[in-house]
N, C-alpha and C. Protein backbone atom coordinates (compact mmCIF):
# COMPACT_ATOMS: atom_id res chain seq x y z
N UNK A 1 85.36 155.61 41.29
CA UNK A 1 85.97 156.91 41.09
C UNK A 1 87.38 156.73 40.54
N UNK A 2 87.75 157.44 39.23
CA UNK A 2 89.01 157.70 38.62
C UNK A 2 90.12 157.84 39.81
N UNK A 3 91.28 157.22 40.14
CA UNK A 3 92.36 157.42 40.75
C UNK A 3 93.32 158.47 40.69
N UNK A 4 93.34 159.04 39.39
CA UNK A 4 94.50 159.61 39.26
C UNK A 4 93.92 160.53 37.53
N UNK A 5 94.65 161.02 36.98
CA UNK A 5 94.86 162.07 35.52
C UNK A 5 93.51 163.16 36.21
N UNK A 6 92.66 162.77 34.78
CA UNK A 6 91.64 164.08 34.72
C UNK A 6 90.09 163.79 35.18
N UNK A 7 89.82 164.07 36.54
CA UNK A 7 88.33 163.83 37.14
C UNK A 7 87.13 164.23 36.42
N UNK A 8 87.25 165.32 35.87
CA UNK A 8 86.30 165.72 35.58
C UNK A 8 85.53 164.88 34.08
N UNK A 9 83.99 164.53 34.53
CA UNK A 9 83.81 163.48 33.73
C UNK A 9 83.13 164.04 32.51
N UNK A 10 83.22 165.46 32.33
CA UNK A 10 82.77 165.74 31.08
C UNK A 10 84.08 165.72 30.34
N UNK A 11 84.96 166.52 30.83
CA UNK A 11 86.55 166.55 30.07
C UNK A 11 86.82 165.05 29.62
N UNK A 12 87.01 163.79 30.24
CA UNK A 12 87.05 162.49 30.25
C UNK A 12 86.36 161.60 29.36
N UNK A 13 84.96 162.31 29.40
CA UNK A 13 84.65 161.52 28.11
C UNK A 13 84.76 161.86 27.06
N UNK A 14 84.71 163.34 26.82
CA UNK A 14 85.31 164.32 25.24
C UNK A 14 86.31 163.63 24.90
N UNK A 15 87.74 163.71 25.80
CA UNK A 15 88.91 163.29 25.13
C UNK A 15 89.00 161.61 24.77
N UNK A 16 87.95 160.78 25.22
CA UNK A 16 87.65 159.59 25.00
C UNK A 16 87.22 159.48 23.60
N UNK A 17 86.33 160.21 23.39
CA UNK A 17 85.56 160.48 22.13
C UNK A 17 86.13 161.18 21.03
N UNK A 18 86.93 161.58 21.53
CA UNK A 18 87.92 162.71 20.20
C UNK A 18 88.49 161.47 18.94
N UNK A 19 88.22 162.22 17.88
CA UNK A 19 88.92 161.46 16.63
C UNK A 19 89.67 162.66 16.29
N UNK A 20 90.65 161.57 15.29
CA UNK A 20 91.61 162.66 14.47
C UNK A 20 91.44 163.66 13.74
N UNK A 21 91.67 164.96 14.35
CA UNK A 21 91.65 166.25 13.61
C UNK A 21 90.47 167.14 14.32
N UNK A 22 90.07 166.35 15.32
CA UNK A 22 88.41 166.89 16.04
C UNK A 22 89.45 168.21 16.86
N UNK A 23 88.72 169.21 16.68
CA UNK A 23 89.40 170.07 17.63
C UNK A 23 88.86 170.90 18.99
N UNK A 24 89.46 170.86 19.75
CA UNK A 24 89.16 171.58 20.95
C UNK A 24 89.65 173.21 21.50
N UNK A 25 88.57 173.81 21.48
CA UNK A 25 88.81 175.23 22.00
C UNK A 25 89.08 175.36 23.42
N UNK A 26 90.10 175.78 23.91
CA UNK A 26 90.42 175.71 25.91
C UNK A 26 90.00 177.94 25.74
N UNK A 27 89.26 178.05 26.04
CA UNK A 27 89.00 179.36 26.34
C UNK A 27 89.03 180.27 27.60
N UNK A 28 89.56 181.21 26.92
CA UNK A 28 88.99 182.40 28.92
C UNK A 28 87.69 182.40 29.31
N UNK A 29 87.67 183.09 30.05
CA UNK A 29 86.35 183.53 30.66
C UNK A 29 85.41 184.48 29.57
N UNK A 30 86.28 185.38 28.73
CA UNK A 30 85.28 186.37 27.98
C UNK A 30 84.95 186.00 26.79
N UNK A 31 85.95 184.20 26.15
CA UNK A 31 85.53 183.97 24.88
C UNK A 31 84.34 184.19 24.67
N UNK A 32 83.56 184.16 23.41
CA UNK A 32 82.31 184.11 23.16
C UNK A 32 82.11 182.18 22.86
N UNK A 33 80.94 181.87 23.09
CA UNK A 33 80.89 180.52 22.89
C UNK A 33 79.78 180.32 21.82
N UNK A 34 79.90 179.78 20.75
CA UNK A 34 79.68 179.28 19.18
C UNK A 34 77.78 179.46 19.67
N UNK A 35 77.11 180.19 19.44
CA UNK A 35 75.90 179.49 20.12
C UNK A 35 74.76 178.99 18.46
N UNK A 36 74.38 178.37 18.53
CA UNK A 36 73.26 177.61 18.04
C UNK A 36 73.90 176.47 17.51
N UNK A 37 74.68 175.85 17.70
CA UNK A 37 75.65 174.79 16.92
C UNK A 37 75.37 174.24 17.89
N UNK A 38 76.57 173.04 16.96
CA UNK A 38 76.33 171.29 17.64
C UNK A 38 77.61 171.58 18.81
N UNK A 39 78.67 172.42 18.84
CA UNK A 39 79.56 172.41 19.69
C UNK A 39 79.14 172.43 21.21
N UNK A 40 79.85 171.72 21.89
CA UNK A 40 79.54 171.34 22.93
C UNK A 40 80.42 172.24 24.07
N UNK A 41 79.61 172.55 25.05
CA UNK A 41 80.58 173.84 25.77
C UNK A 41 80.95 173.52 27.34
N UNK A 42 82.00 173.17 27.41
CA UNK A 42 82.01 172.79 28.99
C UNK A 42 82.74 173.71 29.86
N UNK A 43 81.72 174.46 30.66
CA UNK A 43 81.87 175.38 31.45
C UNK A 43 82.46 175.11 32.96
N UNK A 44 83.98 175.13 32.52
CA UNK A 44 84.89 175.25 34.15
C UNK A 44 84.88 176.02 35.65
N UNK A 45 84.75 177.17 34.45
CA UNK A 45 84.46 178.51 35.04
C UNK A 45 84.33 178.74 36.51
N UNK A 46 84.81 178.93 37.54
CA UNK A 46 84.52 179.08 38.67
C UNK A 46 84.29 180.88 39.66
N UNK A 47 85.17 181.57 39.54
CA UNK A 47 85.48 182.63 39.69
C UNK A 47 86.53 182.90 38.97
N UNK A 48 87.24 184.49 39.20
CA UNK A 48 88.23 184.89 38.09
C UNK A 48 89.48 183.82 38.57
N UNK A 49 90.13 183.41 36.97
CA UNK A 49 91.82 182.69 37.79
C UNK A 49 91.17 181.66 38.01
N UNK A 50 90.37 180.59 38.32
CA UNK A 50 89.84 179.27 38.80
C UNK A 50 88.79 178.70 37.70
N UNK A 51 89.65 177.68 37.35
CA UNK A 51 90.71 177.12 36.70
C UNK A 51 91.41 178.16 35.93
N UNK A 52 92.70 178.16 35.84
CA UNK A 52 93.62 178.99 35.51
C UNK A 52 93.51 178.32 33.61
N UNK A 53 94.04 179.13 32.76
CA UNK A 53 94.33 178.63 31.76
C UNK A 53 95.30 177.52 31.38
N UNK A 54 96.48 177.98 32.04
CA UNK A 54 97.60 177.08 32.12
C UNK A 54 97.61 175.54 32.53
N UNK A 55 96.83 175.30 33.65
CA UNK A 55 96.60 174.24 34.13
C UNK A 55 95.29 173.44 33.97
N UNK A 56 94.83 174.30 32.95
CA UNK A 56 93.47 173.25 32.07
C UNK A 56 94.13 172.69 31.13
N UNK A 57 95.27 173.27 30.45
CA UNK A 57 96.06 173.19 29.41
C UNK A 57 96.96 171.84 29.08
N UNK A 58 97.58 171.92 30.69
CA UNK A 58 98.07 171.24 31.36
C UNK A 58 97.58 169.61 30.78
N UNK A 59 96.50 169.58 32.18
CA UNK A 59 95.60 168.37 32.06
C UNK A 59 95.05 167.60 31.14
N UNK A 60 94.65 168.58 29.76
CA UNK A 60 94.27 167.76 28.74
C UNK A 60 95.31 167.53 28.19
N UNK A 61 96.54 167.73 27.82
CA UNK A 61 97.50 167.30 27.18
C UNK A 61 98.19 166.01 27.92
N UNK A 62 97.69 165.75 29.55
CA UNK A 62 98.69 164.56 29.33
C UNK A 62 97.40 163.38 29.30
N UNK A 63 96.11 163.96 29.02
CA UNK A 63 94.97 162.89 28.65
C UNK A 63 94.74 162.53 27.44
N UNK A 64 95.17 163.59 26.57
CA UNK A 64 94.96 164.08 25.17
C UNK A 64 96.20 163.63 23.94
N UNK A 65 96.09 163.00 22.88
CA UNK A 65 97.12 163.03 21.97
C UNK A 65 96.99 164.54 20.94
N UNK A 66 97.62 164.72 20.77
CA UNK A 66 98.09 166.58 20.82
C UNK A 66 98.89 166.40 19.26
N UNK A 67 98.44 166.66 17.67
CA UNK A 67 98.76 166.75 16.44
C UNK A 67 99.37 168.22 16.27
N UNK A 68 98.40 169.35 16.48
CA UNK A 68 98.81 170.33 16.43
C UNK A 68 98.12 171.29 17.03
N UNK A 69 98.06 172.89 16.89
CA UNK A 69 97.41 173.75 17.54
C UNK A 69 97.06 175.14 16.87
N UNK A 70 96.21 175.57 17.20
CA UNK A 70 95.98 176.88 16.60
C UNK A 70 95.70 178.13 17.54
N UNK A 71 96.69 179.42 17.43
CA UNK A 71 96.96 180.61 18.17
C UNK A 71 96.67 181.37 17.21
N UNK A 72 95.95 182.51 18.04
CA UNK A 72 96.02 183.77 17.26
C UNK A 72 97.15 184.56 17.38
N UNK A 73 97.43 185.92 16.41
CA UNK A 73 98.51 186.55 16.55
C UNK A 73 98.54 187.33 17.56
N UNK A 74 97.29 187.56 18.39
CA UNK A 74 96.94 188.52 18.93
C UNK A 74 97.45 188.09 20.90
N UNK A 75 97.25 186.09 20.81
CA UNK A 75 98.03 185.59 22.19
C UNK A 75 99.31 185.66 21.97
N UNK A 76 99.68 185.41 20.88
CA UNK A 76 101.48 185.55 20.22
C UNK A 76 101.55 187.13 20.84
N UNK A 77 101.74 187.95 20.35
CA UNK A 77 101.70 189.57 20.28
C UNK A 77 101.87 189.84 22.17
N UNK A 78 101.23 189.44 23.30
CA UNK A 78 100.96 189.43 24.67
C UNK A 78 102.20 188.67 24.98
N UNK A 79 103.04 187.62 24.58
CA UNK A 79 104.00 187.01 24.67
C UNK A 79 103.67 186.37 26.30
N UNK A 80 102.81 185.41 26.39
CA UNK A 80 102.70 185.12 28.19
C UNK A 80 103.14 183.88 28.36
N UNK A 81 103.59 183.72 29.62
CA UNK A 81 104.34 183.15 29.76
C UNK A 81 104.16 181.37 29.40
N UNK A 82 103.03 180.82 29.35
CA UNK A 82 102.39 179.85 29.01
C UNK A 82 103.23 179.32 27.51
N UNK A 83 103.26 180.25 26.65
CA UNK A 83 103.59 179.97 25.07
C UNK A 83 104.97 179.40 25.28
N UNK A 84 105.41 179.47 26.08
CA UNK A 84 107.28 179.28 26.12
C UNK A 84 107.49 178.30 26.95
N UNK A 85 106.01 177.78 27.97
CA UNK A 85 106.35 176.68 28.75
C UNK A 85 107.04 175.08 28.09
N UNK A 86 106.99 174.18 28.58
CA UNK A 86 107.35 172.93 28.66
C UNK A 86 106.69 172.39 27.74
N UNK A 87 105.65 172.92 28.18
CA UNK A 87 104.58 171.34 27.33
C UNK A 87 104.09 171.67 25.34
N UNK A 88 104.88 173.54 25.46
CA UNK A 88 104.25 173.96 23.95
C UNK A 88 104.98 172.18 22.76
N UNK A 89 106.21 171.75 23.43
CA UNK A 89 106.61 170.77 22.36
C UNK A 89 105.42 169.35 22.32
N UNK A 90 104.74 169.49 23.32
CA UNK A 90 103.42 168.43 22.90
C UNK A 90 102.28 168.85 22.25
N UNK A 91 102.58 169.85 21.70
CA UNK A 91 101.24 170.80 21.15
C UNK A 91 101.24 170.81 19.55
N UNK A 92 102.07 170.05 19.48
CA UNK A 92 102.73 169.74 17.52
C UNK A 92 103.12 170.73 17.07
N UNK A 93 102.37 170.90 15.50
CA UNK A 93 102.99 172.22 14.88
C UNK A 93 102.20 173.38 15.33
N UNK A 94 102.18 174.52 14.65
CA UNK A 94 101.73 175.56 15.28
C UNK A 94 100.62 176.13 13.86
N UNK A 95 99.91 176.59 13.90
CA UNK A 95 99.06 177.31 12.95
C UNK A 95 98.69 178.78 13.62
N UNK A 96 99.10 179.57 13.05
CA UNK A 96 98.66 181.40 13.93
C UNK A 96 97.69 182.27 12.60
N UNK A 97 96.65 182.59 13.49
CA UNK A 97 95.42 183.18 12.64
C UNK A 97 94.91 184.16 13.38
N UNK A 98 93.96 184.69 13.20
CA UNK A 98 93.82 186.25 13.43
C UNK A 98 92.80 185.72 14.56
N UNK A 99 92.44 186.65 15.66
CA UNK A 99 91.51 186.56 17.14
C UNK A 99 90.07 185.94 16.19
N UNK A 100 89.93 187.04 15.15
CA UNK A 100 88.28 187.05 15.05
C UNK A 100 88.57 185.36 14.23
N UNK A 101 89.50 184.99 13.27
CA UNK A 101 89.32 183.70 12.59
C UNK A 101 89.34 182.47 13.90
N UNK A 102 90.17 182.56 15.08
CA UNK A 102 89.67 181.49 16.31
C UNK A 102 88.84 181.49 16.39
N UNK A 103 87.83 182.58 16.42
CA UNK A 103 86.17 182.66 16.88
C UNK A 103 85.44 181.83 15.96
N UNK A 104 85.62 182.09 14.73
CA UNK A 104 85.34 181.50 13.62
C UNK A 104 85.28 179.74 13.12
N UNK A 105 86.61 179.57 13.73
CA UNK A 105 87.09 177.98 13.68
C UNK A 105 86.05 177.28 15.06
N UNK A 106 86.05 178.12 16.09
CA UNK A 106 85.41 177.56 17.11
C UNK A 106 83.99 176.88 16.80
N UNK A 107 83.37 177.48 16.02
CA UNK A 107 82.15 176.52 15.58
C UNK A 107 82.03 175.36 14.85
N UNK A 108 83.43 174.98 14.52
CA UNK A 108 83.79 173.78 14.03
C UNK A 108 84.30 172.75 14.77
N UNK A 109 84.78 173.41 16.27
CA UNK A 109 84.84 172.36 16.64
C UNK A 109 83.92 171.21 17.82
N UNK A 110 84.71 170.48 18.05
CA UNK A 110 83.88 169.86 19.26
C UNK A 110 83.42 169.65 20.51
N UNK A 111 84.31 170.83 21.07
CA UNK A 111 84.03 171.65 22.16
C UNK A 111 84.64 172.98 22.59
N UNK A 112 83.85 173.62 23.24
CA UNK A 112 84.92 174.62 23.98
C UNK A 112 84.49 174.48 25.14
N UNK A 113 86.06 174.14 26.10
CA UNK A 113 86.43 174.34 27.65
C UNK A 113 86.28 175.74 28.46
N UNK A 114 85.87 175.97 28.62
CA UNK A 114 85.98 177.66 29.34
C UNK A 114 86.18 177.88 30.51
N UNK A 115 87.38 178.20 30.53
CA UNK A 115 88.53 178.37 31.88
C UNK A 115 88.00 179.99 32.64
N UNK A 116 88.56 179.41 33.81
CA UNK A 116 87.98 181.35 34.35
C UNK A 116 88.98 181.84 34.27
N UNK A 117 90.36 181.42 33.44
CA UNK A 117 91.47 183.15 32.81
C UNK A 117 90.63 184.30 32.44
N UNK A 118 91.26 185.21 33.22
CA UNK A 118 90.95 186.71 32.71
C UNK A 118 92.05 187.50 32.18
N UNK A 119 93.33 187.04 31.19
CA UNK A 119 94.05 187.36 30.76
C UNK A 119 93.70 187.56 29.45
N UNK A 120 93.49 188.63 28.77
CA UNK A 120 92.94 188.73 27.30
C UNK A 120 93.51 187.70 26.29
N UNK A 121 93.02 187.47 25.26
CA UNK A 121 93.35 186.17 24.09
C UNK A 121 94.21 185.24 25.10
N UNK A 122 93.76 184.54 25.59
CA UNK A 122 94.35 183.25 26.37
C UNK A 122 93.24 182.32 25.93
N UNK A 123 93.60 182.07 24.86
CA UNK A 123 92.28 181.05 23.83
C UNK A 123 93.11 180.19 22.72
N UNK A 124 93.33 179.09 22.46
CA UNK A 124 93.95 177.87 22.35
C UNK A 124 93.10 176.68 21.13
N UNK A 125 93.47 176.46 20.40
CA UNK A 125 92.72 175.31 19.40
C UNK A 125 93.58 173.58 20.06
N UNK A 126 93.14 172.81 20.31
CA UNK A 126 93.71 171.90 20.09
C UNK A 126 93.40 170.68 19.15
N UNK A 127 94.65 170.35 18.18
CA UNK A 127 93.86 169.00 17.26
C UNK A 127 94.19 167.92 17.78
N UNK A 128 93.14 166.94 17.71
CA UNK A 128 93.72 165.66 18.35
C UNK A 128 94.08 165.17 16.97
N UNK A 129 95.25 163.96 17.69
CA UNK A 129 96.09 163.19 16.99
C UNK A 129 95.60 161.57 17.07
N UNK A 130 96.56 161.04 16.46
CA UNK A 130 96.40 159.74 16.79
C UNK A 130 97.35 158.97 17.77
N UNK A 131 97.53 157.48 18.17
CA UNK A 131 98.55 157.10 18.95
C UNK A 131 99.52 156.14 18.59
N UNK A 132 99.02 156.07 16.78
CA UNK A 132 99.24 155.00 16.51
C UNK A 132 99.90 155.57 14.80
């Protein structure tokens, strides 16, 4: 058993497996999830608030090498408190696109996380980077 970072062994092996530019969707509870695709969907989900958004967010970034990110205007626009935290400077540059174009990108990528936030657009792209 893992000692310490991120237990969960689906999260663990994704970010193992991530190459450069592969991107990851961290979603709420009401995203819609890509269905007939190759994207892979790992359902956190517990009840409302469990896992929180913030602290899924959290976790993969200090497992995760973090290039850049993609927000819609629509989590920008809600201004919550998450966007202004600590860790947005490990999140690289920023790319902002419209709610329905996240939905859109989401089938491109290589997974979506789905957090039980029930805070509307609390939905997140992440690109992995390299370390080197």
């Amino acid at each position: 058993m893992k000692k310490t970072g991120l237990l969960n062994s689906a999260l663990s092996r994704l970010v193992a497996t991530l190459g450069h530019g592969d991107m990851v969707l961290i979603a709420d509870a009401g995203m819609p999830a890509p269905h007939g695709s190759r994207v892979e969907i790992i359902d956190l989900a517990l009840t409302p608030g469990v896992p929180d958004f913030a602290t899924t967010v959290r976790v993969l970034l200090s497992e995760m090498q973090v290039e850049s990110h993609v927000v819609a205007n629509e989590t920008l626009a809600r201004n919550d408190g998450w966007l202004g935290s600590e860790w947005v400077d490990r999140m690289g540059s920023r790319q902002v696109v419209t709610h329905e174009a996240l939905k859109q990108m989401s089938h491109h990528a290589r997974a979506v996380v789905r957090t039980g936030e029930c805070t509307p657009y609390a939905n997140l792209i992440l690109v992995a980077g390299v370390t080197f």
